[in-house]
C-alpha atoms as a PDB file:
ATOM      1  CA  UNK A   1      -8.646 -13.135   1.901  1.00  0.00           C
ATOM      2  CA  UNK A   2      -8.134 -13.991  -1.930  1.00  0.00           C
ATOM      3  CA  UNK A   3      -5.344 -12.337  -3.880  1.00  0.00           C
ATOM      4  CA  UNK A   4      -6.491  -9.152  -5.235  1.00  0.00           C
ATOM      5  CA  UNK A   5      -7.656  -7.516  -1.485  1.00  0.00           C
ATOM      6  CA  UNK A   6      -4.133  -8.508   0.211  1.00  0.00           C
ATOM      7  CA  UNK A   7      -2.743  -6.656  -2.939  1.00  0.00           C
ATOM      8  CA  UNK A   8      -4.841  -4.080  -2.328  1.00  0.00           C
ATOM      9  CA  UNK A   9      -3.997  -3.627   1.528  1.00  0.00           C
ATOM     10  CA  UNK A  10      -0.695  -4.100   0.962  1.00  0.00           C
ATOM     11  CA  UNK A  11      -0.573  -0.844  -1.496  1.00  0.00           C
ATOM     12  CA  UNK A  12       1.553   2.057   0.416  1.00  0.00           C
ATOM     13  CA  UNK A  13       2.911   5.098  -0.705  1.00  0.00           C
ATOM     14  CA  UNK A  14       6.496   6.733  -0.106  1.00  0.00           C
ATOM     15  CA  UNK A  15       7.100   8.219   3.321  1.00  0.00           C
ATOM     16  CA  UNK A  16       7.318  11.858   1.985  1.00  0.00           C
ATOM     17  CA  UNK A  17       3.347  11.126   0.094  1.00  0.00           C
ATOM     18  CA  UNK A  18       1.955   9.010   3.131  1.00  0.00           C
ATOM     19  CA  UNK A  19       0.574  11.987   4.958  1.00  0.00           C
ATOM     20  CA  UNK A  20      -2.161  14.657   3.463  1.00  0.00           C
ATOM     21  CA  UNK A  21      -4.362  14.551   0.018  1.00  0.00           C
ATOM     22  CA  UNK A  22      -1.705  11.257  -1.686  1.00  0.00           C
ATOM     23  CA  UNK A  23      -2.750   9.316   1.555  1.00  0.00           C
ATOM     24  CA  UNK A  24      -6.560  10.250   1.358  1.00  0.00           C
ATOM     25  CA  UNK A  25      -6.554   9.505  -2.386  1.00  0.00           C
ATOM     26  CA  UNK A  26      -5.116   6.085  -1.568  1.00  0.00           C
ATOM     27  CA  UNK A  27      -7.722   5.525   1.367  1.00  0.00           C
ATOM     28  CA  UNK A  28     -10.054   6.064  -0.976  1.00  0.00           C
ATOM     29  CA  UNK A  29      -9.131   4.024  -3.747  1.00  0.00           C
ATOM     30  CA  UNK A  30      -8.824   1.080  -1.532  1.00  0.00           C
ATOM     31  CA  UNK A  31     -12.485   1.661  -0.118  1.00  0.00           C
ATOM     32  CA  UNK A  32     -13.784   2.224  -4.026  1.00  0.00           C
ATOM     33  CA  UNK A  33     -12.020  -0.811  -5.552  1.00  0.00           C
ATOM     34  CA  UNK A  34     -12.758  -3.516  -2.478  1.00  0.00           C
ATOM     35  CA  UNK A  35     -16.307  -2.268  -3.219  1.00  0.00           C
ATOM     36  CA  UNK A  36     -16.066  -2.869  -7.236  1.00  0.00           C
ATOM     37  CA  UNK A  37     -14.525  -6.495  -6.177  1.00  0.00           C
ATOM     38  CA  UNK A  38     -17.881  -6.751  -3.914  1.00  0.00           C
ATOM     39  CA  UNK A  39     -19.895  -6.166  -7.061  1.00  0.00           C
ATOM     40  CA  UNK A  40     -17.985  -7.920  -9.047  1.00  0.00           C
ATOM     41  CA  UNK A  41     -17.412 -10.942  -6.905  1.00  0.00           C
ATOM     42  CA  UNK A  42     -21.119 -10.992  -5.879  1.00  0.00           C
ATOM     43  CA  UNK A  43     -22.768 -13.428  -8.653  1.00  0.00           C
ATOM     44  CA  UNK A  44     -20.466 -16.371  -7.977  1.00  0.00           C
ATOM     45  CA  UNK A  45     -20.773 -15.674  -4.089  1.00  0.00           C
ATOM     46  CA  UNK A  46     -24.602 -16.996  -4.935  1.00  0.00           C
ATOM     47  CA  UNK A  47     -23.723 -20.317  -5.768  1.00  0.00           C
ATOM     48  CA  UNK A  48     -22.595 -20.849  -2.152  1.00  0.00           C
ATOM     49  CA  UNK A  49     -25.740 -21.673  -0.187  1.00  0.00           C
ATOM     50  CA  UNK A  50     -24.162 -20.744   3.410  1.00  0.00           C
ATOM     51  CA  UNK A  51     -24.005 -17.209   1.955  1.00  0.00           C
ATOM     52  CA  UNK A  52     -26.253 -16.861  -0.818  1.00  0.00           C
ATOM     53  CA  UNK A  53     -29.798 -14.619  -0.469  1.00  0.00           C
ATOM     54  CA  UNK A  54     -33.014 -16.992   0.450  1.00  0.00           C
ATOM     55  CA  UNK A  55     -34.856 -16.798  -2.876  1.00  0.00           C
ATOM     56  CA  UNK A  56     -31.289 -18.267  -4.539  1.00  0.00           C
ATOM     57  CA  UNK A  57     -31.325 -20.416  -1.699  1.00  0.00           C
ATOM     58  CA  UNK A  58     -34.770 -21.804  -2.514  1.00  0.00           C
ATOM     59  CA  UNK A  59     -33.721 -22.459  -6.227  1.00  0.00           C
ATOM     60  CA  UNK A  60     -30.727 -24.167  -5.189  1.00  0.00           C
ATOM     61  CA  UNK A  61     -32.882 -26.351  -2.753  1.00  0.00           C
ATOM     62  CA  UNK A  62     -34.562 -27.323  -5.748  1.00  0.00           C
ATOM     63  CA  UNK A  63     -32.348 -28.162  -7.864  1.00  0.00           C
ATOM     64  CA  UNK A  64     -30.679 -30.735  -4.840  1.00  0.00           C
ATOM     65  CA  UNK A  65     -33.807 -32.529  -4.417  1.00  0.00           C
ATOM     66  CA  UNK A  66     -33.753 -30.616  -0.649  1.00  0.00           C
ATOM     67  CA  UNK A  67     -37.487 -29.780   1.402  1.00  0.00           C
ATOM     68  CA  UNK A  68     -37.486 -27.333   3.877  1.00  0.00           C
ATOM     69  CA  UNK A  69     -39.278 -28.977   7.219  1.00  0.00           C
ATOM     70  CA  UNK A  70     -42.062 -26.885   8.999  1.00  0.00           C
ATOM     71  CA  UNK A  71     -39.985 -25.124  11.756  1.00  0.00           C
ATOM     72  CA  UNK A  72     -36.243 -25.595  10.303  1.00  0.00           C
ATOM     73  CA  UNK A  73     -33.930 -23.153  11.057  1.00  0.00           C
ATOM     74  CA  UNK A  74     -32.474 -20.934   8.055  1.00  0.00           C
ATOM     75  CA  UNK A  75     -28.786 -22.035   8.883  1.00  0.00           C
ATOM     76  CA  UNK A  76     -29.721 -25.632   9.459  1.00  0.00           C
ATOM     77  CA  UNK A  77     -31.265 -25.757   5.681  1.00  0.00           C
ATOM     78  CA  UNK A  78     -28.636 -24.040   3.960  1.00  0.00           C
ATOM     79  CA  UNK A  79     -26.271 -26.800   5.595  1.00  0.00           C
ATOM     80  CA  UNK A  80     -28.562 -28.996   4.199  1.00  0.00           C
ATOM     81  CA  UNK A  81     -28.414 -27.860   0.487  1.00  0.00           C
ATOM     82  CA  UNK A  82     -24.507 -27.301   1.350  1.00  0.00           C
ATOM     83  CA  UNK A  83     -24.089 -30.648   1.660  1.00  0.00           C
ATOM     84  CA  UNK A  84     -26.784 -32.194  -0.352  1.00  0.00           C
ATOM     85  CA  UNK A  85     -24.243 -33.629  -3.075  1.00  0.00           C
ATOM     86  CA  UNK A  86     -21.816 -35.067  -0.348  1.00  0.00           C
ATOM     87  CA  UNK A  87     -24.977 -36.435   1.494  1.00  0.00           C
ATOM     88  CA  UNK A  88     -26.524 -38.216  -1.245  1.00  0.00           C
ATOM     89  CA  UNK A  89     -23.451 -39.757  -2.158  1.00  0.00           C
ATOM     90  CA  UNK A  90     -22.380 -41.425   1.384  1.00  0.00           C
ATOM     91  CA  UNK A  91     -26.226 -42.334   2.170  1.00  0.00           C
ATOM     92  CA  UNK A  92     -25.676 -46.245   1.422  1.00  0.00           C
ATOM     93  CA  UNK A  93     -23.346 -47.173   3.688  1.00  0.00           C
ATOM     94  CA  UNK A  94     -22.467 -47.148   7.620  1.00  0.00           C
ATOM     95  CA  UNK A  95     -20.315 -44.685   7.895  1.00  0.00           C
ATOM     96  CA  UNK A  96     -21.299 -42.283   5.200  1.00  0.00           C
ATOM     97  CA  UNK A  97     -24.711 -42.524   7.240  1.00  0.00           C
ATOM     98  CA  UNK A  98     -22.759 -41.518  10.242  1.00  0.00           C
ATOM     99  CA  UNK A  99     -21.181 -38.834   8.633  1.00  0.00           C
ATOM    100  CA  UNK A 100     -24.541 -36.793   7.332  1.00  0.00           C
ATOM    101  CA  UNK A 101     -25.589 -37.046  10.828  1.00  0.00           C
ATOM    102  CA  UNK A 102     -22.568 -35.136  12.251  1.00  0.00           C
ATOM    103  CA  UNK A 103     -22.443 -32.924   8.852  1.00  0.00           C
ATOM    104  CA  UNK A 104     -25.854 -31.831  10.133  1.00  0.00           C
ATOM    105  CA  UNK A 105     -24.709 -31.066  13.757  1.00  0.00           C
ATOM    106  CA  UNK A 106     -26.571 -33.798  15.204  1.00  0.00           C
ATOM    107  CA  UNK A 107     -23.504 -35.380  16.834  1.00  0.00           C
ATOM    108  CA  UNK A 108     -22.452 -39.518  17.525  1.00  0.00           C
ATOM    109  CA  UNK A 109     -25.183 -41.735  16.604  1.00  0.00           C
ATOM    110  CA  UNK A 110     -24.356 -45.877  16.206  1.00  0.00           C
ATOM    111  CA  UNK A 111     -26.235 -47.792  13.622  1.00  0.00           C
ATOM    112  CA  UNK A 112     -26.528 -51.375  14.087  1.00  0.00           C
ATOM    113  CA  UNK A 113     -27.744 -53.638  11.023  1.00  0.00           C
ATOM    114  CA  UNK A 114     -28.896 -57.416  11.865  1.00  0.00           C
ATOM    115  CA  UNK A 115     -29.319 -57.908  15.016  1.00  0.00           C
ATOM    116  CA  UNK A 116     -30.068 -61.108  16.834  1.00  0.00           C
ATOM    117  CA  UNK A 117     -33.758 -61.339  18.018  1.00  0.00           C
ATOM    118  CA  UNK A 118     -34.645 -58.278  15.438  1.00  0.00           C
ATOM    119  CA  UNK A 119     -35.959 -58.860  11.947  1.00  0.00           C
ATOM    120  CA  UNK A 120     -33.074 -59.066   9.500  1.00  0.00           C
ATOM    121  CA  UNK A 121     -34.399 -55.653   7.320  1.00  0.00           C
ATOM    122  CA  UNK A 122     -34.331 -53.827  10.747  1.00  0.00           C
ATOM    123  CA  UNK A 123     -31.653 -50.988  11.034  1.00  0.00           C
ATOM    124  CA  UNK A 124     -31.133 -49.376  14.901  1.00  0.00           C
ATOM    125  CA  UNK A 125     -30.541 -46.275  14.972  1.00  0.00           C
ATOM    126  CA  UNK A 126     -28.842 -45.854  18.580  1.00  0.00           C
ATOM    127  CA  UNK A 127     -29.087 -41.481  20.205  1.00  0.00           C
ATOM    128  CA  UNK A 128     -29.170 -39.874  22.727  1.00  0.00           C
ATOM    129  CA  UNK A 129     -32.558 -38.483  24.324  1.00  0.00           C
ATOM    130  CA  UNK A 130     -31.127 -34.986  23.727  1.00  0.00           C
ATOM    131  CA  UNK A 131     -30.582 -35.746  20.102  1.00  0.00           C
ATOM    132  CA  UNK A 132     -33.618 -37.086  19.571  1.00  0.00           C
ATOM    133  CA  UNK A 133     -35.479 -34.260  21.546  1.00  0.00           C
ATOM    134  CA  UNK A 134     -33.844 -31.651  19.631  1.00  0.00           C
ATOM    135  CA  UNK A 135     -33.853 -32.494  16.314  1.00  0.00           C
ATOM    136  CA  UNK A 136     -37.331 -35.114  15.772  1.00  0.00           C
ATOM    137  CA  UNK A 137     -37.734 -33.610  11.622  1.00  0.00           C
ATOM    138  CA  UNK A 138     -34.585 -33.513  10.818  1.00  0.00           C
ATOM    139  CA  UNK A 139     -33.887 -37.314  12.046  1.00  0.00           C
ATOM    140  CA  UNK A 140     -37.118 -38.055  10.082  1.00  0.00           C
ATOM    141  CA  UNK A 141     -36.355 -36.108   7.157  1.00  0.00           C
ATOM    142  CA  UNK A 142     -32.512 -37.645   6.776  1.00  0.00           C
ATOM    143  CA  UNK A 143     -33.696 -41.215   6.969  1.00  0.00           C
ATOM    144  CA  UNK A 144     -36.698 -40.879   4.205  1.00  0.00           C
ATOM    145  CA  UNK A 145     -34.459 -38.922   1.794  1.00  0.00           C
ATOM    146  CA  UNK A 146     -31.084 -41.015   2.893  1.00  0.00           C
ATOM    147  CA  UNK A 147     -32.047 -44.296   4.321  1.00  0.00           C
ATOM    148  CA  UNK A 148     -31.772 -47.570   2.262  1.00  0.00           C
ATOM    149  CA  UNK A 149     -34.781 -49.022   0.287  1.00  0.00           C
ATOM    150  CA  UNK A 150     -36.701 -51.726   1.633  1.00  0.00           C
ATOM    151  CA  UNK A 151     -35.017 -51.074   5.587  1.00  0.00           C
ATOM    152  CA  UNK A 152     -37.253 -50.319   8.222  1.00  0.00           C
ATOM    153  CA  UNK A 153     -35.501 -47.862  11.148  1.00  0.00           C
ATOM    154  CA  UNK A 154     -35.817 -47.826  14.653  1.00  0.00           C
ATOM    155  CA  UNK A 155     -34.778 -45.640  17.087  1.00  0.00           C
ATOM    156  CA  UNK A 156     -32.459 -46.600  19.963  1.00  0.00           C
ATOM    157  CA  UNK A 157     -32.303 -44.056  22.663  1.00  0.00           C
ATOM    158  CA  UNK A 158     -29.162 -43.747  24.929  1.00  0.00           C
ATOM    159  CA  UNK A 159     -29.102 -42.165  27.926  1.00  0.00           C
ATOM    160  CA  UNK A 160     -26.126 -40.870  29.795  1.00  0.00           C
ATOM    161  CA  UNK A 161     -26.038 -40.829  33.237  1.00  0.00           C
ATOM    162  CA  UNK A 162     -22.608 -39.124  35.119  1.00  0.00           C
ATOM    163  CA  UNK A 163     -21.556 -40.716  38.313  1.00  0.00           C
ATOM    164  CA  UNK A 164     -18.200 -40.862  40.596  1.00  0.00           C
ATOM    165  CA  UNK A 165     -16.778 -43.930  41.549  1.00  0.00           C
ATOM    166  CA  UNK A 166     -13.839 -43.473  43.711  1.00  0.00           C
ATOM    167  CA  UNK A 167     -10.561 -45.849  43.588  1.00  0.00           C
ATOM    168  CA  UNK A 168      -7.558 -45.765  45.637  1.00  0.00           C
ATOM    169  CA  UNK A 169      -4.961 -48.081  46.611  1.00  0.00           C
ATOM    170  CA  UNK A 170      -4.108 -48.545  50.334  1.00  0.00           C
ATOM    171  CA  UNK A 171      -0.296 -50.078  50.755  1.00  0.00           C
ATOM    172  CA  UNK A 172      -0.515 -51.156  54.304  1.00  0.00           C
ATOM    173  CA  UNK A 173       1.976 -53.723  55.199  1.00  0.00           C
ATOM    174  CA  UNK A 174       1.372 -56.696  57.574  1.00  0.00           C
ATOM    175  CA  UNK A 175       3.578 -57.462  60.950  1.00  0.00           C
ATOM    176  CA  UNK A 176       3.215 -60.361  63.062  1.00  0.00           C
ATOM    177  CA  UNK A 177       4.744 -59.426  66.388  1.00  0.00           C
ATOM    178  CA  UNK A 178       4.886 -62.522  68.554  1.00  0.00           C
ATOM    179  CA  UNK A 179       4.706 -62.420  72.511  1.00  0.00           C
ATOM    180  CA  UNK A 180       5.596 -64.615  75.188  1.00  0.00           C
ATOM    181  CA  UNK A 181       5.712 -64.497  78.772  1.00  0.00           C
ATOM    182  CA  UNK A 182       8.858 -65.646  80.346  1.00  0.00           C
ATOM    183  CA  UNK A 183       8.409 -69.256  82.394  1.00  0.00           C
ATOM    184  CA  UNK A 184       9.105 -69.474  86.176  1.00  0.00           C
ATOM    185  CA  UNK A 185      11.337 -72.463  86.555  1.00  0.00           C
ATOM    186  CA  UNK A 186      11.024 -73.872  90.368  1.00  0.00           C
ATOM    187  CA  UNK A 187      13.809 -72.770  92.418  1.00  0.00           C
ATOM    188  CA  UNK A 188      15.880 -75.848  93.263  1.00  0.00           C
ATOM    189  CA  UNK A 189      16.486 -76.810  96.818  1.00  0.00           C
ATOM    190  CA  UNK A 190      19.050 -78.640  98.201  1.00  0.00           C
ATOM    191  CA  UNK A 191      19.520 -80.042 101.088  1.00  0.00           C
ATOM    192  CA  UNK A 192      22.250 -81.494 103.088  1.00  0.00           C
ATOM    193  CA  UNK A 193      22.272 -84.121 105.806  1.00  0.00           C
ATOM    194  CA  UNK A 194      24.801 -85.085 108.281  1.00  0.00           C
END
């Protein structure tokens, strides 16, 4: 909330004037001079493309070098011209790649450059089938207006599959009890002559 509305919530009158016509006068000046900061306020709030009106938006799209894709969302292009600038900037390496694909709410991707068996000129681009599925134009669109000059790109799909493996740890302990039956010794005789 910038400066001027906290000032102007923040405006109270003494307890003896806070009840009757002072306190309606003062409702009402709050409610006429938030709108005046509207109007006022309102011409640089158009330079913002997450909240400007469409026709601006248009313009602005223009001006960044930003087409709109048959079927693209409205919020999904004015992210788009949002972060056009940023976007064009981080486009030649690695991670700046990464980071216009989860600008653009596409999520983790992997890009792997030179691989062995793979022409060198190659780029992988490694998603998930959901990804992909979801979001086919813009993928296309961010790699002709962001992807390096003379790279080809292909498309690695990863798919996730959720399963349990169970590990436990069993402390037995081993005991050798030995047994042994007792031996009969022969009962001695003896004998006596005479």
């Amino acid at each position: 909330m910038p400066d001027f509305m906290k000032k102007l919530a923040g405006l109270t009158l003494p307890f003896w004037m806070s009840e009757g016509e002072p306190g309606t006068l003062l409702r009402a000046a709050r409610k006429f001079w938030s709108q005046v900061y509207g109007w006022v306020t309102w011409p640089v709030s158009q330079f913002d493309p997450l909240t400007c009106s469409e026709a601006l938006l248009n313009l602005l799209a223009y001006d960044r070098d930003v087409t709109r894709f048959n079927g693209e969302p409205l919020a999904l292009f004015r992210r788009r011209v949002a972060y056009a600038f940023i976007n064009a900037r981080d486009a030649g390496s690695v991670a700046g790649f990464i980071s216009i694909f989860e600008r653009l709410g596409i999520g983790y991707v992997e890009l792997l450059e030179r691989q062995p068996g793979i022409d060198w000129d190659v780029i992988t681009v490694r998603v998930t089938d959901g990804q992909l599925a979801d979001n086919p134009e813009l993928m296309l669109q961010i790699i002709r207006q962001y992807g390096r000059t003379c790279r080809r790109y292909q498309f690695e799909v990863m798919t996730t599959q959720k399963f349990i493996i169970r590990a436990g740890w069993d402390q037995g302990e081993y005991v050798c009890y030995p047994a042994s039956l007792p031996v009969e010794q022969p009962a001695a005789t003896f004998g006596a002559r005479l």
